[in-house]
N, C-alpha and C. Protein backbone atom coordinates (compact mmCIF):
# COMPACT_ATOMS: atom_id res chain seq x y z
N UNK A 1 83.63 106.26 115.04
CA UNK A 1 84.66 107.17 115.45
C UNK A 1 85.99 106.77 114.82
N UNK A 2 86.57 107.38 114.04
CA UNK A 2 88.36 107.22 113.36
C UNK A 2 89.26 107.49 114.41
N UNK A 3 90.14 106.84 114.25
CA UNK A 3 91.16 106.85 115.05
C UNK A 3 92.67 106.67 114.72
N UNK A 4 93.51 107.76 114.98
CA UNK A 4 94.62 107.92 113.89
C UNK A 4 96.15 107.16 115.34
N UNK A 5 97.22 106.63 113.79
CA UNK A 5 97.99 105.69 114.64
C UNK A 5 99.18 106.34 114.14
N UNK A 6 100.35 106.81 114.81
CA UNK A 6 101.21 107.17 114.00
C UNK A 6 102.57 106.35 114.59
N UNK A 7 103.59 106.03 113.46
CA UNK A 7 104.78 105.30 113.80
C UNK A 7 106.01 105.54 112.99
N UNK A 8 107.08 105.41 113.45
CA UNK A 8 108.36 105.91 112.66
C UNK A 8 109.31 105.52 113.27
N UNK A 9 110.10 104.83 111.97
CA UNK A 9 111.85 104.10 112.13
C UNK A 9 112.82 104.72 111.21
N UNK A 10 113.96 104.64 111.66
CA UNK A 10 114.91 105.17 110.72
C UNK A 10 115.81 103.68 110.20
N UNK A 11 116.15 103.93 109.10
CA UNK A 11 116.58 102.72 108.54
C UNK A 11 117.83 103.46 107.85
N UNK A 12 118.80 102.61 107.92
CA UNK A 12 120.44 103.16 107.42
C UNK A 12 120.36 102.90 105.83
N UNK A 13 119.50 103.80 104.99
CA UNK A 13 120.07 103.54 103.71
C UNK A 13 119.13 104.65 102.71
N UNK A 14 119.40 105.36 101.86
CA UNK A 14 119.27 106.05 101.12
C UNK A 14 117.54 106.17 100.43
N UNK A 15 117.08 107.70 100.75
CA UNK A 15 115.28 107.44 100.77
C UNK A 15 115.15 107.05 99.92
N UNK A 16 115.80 107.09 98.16
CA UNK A 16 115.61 106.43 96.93
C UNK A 16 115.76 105.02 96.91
N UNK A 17 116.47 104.85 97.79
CA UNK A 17 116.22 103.06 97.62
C UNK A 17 115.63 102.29 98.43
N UNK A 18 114.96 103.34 100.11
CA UNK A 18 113.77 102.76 100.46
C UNK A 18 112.64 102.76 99.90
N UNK A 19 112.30 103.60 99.31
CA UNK A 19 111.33 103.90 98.23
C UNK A 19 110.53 103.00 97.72
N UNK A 20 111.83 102.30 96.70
CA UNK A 20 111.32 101.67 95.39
C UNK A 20 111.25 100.32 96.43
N UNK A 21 111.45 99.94 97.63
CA UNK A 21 111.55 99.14 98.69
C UNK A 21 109.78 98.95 99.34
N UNK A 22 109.80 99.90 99.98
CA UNK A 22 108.06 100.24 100.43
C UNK A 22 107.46 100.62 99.55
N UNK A 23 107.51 100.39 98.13
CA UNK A 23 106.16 101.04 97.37
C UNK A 23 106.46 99.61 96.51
N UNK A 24 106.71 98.46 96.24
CA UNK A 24 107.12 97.11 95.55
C UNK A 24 106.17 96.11 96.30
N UNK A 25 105.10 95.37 95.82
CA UNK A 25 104.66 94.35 96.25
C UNK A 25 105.55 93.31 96.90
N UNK A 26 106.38 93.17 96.67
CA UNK A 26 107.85 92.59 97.21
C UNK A 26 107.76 93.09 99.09
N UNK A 27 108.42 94.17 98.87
CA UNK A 27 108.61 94.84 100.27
C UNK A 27 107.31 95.40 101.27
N UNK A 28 106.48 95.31 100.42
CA UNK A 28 104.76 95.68 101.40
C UNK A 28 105.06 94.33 101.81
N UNK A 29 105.17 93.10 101.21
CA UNK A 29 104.80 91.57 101.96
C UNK A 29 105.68 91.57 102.94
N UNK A 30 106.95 91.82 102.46
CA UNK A 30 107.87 91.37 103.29
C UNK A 30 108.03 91.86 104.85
N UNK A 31 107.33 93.30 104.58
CA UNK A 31 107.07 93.81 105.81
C UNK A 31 105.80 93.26 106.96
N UNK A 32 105.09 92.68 105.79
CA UNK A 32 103.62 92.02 106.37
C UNK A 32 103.84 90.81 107.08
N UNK A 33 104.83 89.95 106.51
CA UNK A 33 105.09 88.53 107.02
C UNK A 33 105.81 88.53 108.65
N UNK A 34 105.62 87.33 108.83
CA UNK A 34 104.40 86.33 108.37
C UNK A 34 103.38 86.37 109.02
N UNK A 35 102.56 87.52 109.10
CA UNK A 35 101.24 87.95 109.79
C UNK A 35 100.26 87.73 108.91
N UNK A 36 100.95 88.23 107.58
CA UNK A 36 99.35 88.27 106.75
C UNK A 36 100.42 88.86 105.45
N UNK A 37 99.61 88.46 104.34
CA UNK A 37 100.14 89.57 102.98
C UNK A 37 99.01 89.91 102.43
N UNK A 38 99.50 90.59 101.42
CA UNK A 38 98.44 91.69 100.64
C UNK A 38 98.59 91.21 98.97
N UNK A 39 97.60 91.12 98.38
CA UNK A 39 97.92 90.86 96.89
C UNK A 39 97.08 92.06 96.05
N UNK A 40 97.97 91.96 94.81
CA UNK A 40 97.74 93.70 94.15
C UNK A 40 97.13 93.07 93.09
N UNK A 41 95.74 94.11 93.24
CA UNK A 41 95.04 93.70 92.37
C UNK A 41 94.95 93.38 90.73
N UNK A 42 94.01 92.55 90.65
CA UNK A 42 94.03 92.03 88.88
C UNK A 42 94.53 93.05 88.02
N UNK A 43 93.56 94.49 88.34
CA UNK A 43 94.13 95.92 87.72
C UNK A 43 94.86 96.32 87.49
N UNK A 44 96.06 96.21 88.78
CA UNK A 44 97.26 97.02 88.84
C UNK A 44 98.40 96.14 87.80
N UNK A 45 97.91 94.97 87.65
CA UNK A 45 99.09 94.49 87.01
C UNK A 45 99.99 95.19 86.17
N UNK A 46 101.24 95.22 86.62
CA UNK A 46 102.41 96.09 85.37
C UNK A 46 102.38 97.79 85.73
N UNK A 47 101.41 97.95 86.64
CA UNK A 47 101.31 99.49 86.96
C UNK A 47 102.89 99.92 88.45
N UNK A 48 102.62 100.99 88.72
CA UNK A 48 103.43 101.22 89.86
C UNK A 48 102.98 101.81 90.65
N UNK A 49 103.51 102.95 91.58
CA UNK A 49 102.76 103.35 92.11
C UNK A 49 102.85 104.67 91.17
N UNK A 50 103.68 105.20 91.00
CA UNK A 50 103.75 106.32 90.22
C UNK A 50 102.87 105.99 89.25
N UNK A 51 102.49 105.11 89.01
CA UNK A 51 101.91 104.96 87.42
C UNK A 51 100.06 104.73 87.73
N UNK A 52 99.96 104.82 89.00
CA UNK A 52 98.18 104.28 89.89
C UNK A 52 97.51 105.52 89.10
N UNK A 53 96.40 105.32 88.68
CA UNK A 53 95.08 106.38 88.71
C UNK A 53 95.00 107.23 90.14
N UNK A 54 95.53 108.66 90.29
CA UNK A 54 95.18 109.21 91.95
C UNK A 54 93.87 109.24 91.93
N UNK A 55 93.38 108.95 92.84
CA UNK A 55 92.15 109.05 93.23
C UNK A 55 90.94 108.31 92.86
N UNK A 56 91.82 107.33 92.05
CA UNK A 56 90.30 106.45 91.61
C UNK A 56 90.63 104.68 91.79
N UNK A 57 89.76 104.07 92.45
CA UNK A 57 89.70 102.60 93.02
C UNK A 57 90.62 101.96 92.10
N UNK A 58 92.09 101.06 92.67
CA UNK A 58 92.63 100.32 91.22
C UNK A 58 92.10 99.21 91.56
N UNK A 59 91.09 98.77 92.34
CA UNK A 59 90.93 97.30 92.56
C UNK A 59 90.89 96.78 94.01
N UNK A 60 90.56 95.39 94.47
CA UNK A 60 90.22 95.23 95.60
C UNK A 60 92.17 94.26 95.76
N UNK A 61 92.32 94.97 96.55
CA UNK A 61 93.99 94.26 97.30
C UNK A 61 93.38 92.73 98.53
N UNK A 62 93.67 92.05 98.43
CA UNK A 62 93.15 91.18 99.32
C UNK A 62 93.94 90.86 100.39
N UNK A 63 93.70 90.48 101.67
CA UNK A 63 94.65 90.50 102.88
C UNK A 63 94.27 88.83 103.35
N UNK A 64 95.52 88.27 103.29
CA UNK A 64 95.56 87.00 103.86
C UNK A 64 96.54 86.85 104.77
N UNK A 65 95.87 86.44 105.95
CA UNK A 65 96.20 85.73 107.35
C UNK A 65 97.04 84.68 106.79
N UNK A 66 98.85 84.68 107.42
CA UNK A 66 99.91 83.75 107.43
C UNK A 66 100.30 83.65 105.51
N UNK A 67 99.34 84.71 104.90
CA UNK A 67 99.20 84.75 103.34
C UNK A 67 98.64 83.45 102.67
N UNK A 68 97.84 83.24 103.66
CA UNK A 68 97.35 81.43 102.97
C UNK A 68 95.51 82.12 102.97
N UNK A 69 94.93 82.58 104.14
CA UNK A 69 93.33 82.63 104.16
C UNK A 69 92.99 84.25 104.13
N UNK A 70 92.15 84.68 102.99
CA UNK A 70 91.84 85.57 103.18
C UNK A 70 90.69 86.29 104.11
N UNK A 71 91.02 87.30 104.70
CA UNK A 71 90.55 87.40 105.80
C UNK A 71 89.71 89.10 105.52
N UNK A 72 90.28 89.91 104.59
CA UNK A 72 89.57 90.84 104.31
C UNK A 72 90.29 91.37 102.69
N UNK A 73 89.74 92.25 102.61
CA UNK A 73 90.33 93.13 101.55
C UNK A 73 89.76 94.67 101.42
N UNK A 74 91.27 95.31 100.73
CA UNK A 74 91.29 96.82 100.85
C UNK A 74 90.65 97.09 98.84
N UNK A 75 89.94 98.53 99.11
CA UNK A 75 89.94 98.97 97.63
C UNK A 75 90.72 99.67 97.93
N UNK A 76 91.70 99.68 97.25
CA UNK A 76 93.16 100.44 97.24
C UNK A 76 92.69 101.53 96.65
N UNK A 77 93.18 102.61 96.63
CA UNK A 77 93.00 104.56 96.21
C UNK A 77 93.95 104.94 96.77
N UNK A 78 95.34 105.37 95.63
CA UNK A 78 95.96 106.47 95.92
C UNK A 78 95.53 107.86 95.76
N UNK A 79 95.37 108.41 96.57
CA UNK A 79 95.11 109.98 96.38
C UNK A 79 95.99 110.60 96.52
N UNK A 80 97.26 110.69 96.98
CA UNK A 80 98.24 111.75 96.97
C UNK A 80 99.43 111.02 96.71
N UNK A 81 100.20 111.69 95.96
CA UNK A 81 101.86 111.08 95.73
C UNK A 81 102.79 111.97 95.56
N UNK A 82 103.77 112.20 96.19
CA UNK A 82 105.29 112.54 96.04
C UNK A 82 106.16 111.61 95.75
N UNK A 83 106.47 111.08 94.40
CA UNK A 83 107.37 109.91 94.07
C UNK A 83 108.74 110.06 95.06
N UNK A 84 109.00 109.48 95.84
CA UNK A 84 110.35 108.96 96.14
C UNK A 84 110.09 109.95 97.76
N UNK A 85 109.17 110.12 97.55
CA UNK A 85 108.84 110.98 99.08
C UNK A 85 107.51 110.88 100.10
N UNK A 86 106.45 110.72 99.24
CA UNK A 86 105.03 110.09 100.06
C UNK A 86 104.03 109.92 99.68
N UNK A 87 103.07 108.71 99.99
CA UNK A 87 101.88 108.45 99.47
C UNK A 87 101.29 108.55 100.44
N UNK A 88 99.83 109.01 99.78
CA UNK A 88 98.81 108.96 100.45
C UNK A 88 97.10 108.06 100.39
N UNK A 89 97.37 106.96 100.58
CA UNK A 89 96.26 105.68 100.62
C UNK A 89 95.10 106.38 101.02
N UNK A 90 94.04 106.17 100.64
CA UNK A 90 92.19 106.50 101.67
C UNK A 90 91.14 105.62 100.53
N UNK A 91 91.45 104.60 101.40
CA UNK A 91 90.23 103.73 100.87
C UNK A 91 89.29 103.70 102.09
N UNK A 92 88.57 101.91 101.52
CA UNK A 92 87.54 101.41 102.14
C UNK A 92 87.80 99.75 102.44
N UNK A 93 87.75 99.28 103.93
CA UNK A 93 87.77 98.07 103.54
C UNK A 93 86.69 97.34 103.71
N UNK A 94 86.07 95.92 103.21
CA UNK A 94 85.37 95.00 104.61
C UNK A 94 85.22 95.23 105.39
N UNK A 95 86.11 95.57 106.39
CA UNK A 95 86.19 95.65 107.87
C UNK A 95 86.14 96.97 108.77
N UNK A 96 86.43 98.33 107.39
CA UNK A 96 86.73 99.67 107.86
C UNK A 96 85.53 100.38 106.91
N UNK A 97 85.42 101.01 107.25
CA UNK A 97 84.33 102.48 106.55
C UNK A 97 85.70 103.59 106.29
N UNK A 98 86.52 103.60 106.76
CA UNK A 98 87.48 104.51 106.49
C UNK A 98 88.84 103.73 106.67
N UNK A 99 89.35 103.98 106.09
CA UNK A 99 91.66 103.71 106.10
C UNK A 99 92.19 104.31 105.10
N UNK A 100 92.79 105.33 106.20
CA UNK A 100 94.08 105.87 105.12
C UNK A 100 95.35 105.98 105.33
N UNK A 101 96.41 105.86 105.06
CA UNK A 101 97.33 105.62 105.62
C UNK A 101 98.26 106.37 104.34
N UNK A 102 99.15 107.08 105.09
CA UNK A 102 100.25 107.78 104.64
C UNK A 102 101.44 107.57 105.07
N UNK A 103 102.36 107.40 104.05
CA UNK A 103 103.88 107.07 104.34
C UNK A 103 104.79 108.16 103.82
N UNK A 104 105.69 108.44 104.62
CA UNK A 104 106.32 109.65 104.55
C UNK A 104 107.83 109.56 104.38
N UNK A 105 108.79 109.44 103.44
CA UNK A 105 110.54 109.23 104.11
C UNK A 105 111.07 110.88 103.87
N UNK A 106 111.97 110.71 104.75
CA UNK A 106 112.53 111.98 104.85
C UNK A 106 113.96 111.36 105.25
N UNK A 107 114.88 111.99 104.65
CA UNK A 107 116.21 111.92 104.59
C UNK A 107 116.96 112.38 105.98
N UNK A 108 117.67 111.53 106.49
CA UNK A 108 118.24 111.96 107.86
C UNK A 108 119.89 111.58 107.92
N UNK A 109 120.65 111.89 108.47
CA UNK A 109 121.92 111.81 108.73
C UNK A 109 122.33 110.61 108.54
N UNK A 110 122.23 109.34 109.38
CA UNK A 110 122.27 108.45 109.24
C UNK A 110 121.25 106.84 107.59
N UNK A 111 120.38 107.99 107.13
CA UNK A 111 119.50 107.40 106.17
C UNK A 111 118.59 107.90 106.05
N UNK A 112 117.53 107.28 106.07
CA UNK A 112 116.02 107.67 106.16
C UNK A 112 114.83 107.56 107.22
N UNK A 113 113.92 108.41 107.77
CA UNK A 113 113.24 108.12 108.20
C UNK A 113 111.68 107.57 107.72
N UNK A 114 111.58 106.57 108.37
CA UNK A 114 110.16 106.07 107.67
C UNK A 114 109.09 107.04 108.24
N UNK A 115 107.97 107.55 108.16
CA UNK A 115 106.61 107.79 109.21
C UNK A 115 105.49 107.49 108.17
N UNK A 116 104.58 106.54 109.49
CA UNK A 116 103.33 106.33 108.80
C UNK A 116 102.17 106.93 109.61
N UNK A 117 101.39 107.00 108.95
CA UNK A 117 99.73 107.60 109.81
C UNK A 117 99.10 106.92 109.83
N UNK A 118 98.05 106.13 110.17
CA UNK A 118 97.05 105.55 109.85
C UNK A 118 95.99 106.00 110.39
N UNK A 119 94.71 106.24 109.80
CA UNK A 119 93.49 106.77 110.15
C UNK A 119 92.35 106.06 109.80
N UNK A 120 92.15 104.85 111.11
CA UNK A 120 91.08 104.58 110.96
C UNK A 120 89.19 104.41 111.53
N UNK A 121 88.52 103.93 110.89
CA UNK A 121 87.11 103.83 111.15
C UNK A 121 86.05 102.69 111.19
N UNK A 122 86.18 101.73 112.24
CA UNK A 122 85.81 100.20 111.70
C UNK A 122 84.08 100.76 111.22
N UNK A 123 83.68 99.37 110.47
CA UNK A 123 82.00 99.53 109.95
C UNK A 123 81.05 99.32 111.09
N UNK A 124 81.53 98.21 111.75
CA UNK A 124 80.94 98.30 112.94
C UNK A 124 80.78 98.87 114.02
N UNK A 125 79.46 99.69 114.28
CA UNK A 125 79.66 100.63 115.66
C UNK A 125 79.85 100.23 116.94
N UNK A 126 80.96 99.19 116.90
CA UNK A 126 80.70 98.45 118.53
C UNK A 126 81.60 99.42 119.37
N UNK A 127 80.90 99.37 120.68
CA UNK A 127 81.82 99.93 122.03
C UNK A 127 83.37 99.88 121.90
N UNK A 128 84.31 100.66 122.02
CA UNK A 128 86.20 100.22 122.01
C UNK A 128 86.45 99.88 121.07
N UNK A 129 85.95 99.54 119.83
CA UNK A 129 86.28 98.46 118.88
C UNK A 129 87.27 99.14 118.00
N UNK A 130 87.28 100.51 117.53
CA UNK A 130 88.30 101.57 116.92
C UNK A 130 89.53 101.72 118.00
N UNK A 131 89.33 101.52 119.20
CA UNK A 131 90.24 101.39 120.74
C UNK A 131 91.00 100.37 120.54
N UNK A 132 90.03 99.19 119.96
CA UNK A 132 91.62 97.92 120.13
C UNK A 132 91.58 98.04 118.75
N UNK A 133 91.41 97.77 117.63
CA UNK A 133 91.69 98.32 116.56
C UNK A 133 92.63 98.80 116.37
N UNK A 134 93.21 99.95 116.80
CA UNK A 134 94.09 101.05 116.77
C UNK A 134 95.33 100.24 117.84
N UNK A 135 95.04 99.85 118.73
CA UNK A 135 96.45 99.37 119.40
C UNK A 135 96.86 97.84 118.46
N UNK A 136 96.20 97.46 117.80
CA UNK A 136 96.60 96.47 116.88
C UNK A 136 97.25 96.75 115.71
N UNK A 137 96.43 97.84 115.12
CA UNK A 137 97.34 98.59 113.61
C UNK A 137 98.89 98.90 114.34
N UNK A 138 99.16 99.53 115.49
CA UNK A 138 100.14 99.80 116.07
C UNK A 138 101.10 99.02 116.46
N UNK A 139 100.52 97.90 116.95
CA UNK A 139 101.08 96.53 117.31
C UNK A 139 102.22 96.38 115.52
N UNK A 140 100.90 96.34 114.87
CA UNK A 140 101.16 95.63 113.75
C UNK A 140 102.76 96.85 112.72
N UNK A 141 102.22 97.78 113.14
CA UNK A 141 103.10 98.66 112.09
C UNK A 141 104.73 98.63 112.74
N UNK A 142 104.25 98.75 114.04
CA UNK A 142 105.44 98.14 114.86
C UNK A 142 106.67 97.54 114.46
N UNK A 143 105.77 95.89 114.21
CA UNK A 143 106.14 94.55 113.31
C UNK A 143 106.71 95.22 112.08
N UNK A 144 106.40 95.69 111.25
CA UNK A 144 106.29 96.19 110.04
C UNK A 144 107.73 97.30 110.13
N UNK A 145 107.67 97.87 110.50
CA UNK A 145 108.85 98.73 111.19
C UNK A 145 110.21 98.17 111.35
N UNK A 146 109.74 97.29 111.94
CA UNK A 146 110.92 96.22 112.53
C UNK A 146 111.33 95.22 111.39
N UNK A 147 110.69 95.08 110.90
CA UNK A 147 110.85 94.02 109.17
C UNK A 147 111.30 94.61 108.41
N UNK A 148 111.33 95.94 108.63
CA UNK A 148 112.03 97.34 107.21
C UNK A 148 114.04 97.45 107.78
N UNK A 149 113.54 97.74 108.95
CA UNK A 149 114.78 97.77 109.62
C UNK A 149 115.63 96.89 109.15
N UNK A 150 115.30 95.84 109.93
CA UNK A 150 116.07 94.72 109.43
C UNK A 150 116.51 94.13 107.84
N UNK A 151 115.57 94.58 107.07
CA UNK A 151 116.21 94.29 105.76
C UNK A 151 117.22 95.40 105.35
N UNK A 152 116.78 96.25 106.06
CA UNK A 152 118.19 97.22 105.25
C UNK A 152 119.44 97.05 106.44
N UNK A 153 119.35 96.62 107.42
CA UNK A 153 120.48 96.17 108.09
C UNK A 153 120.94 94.98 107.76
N UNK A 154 120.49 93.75 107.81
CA UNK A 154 120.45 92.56 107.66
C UNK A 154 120.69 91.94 108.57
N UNK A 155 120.57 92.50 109.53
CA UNK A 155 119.94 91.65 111.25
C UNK A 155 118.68 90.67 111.31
């Protein structure tokens, strides 16, 4: 069973320069830490996101716990892009039969608003397990939310 997570912050600063912010191996970690980071695959090297194959695997992204033990990994697939406005992720991980996750900024009075989706499907058919799953991605994007914030404030 998939199970979709949705979350959104506004951050005081201009969607073009959150952008190049949340789409930078730089700013995915920085938002990740110190929970876990993500490393971009052998493939992507020198690519962007604007510059990804849509729709076709660039490689396995690996996810490490405290960024020291790896603990799973994503085949990254962009399938949808609006440069400077939204991507749309739908892979596969280890751990998921389905994840997709879409990020959205939209320009607001004060800056930008972030929104993300996440839609997922663990491999395993256990009882609740998409149930806590889902309050963890949430937990986690939360975190993630709060790590965006703060860099463009500098709180």
């Amino acid at each position: 069973m998939a199970i979709t997570v949705e979350n959104q912050v506004e951050v005081p600063a201009a969607a073009a320069t959150v952008w190049r912010r949340v789409v930078s191996p730089e700013g995915i970690n920085h938002e990740m830490r110190p929970w876990m980071t993500m490393s971009m695959p052998r493939r992507a090297a020198g690519l962007t996101v604007e510059t990804f194959p849509l729709g076709r695997p660039i490689g396995r992204a690996w996810l490490r716990l405290f960024g020291l033990v790896p603990f799973d990994f994503d085949h990254l697939t962009i399938v949808e892009l609006e440069p400077g406005v939204r991507f749309l992720e739908r892979s596969t991980m280890l751990s998921m039969r389905r994840w997709e996750h879409e990020r959205t900024l939209t320009p607001v009075a004060d800056g930008t608003q972030v929104h993300d989706r996440v839609t997922l499907q663990p491999r395993l058919p256990l009882p609740d397990l998409a149930a806590l799953l889902a309050r963890a991605v949430d937990s986690f994007f939360k975190h993630r939310h709060r790590r965006l914030r703060q860099y463009f404030t500098g709180a």
